[in-house]
Protein backbone atom coordinates (compact mmCIF):
# COMPACT_ATOMS: atom_id res chain seq x y z
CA UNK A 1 38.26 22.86 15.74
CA UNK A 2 40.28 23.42 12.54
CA UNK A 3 39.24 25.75 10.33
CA UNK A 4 40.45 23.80 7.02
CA UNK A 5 40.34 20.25 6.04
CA UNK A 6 42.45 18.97 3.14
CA UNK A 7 41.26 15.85 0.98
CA UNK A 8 43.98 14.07 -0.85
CA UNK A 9 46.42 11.49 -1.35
CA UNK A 10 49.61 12.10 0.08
CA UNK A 11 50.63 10.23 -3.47
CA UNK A 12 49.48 13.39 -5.46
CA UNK A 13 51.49 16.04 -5.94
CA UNK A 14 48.33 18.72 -5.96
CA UNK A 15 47.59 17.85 -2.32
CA UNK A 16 51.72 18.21 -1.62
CA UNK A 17 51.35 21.63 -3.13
CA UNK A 18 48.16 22.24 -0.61
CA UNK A 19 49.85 20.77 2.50
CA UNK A 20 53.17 22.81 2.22
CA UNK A 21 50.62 26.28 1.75
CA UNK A 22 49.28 25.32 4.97
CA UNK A 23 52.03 24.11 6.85
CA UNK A 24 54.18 27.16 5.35
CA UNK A 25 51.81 29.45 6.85
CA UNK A 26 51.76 27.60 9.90
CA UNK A 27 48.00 27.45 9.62
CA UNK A 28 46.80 24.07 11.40
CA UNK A 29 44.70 21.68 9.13
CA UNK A 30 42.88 18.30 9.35
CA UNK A 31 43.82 15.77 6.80
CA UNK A 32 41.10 13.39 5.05
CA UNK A 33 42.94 10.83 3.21
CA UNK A 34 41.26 9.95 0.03
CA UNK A 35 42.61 6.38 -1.30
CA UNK A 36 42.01 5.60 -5.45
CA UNK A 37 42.51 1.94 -4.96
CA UNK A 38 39.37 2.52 -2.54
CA UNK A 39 37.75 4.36 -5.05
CA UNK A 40 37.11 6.77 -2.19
CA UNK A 41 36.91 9.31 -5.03
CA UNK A 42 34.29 7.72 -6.47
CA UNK A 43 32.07 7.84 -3.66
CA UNK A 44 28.64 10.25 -3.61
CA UNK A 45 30.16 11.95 -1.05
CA UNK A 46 33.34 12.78 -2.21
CA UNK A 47 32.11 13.88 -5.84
CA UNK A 48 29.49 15.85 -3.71
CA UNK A 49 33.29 17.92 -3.09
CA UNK A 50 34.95 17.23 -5.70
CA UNK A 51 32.72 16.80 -9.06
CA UNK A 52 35.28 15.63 -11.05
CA UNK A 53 36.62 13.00 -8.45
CA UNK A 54 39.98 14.97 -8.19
CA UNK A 55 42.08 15.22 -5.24
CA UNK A 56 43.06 17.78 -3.28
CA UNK A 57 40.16 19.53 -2.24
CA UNK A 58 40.36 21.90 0.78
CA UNK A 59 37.09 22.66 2.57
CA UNK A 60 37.02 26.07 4.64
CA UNK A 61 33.72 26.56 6.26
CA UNK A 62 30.65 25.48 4.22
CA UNK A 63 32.78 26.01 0.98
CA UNK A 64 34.63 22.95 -1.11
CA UNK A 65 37.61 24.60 -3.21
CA UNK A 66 39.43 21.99 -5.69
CA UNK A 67 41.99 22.38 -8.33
CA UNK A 68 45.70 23.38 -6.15
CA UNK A 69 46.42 26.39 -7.87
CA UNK A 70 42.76 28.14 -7.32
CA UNK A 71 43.39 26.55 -3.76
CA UNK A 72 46.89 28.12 -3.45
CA UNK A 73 44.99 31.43 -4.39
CA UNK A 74 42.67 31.69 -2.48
CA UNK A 75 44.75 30.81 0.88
CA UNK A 76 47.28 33.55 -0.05
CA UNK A 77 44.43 35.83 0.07
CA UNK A 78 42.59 34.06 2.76
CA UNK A 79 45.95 33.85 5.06
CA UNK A 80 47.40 36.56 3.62
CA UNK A 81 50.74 34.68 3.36
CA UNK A 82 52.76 34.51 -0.07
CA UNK A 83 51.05 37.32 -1.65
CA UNK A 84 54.40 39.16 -2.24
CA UNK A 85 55.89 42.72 -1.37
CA UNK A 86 53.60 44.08 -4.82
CA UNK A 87 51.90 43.13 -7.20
CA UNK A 88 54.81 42.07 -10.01
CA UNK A 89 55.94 39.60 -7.26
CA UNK A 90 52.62 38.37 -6.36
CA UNK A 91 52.08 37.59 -9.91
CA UNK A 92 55.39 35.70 -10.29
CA UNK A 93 54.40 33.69 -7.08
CA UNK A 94 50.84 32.54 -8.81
CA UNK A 95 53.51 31.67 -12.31
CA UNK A 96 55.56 29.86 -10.30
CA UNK A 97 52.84 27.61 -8.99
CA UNK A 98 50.33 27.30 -11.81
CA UNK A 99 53.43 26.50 -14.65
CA UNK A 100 53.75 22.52 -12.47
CA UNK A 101 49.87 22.24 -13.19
CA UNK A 102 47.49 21.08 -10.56
């Protein structure tokens, strides 16, 4: 069993942002495509995730975490991967991936 699962679109450039994090870090992941022309993200139990109906969302455990940038945070503490040799250049990492928004 995986330890993460990813909701998103591959469409949405959040859940890119998500995907290549996990893939980068070579950490295995399930995938739970959510379409918008479903209205998938409309559903009860998506918005139970996801309260605004956003995409991605990446569950670890019991825990839903949404928003890419808090996501990409908390995997490079989680995974310990792309934290950066101290903490100037773990600080430009997190600039460098909250300035695209997501």
């Amino acid at each position: 069993m995986q330890r993460f699962t990813l909701y998103g679109s591959p469409h949405s450039l959040p859940t890119y942002k998500v995907a290549l994090m996990l893939r980068m870090s070579e950490e295995p992941f399930a995938f739970r495509y959510v379409s918008f022309q479903k209205r998938m993200h409309r559903t009860s139990e998506f918005l139970a995730l996801s309260r605004w109906g956003q995409v991605p969302v990446l569950v670890d455990g019991e825990r839903a975490y949404v928003q890419s940038a808090a996501i990409v945070e908390y995997l490079s503490e989680a995974l310990g991967s792309f934290r950066g040799a101290d903490r100037f250049h773990g600080a430009r990492i997190v600039q460098g991936h909250r300035v695209k928004g997501g």
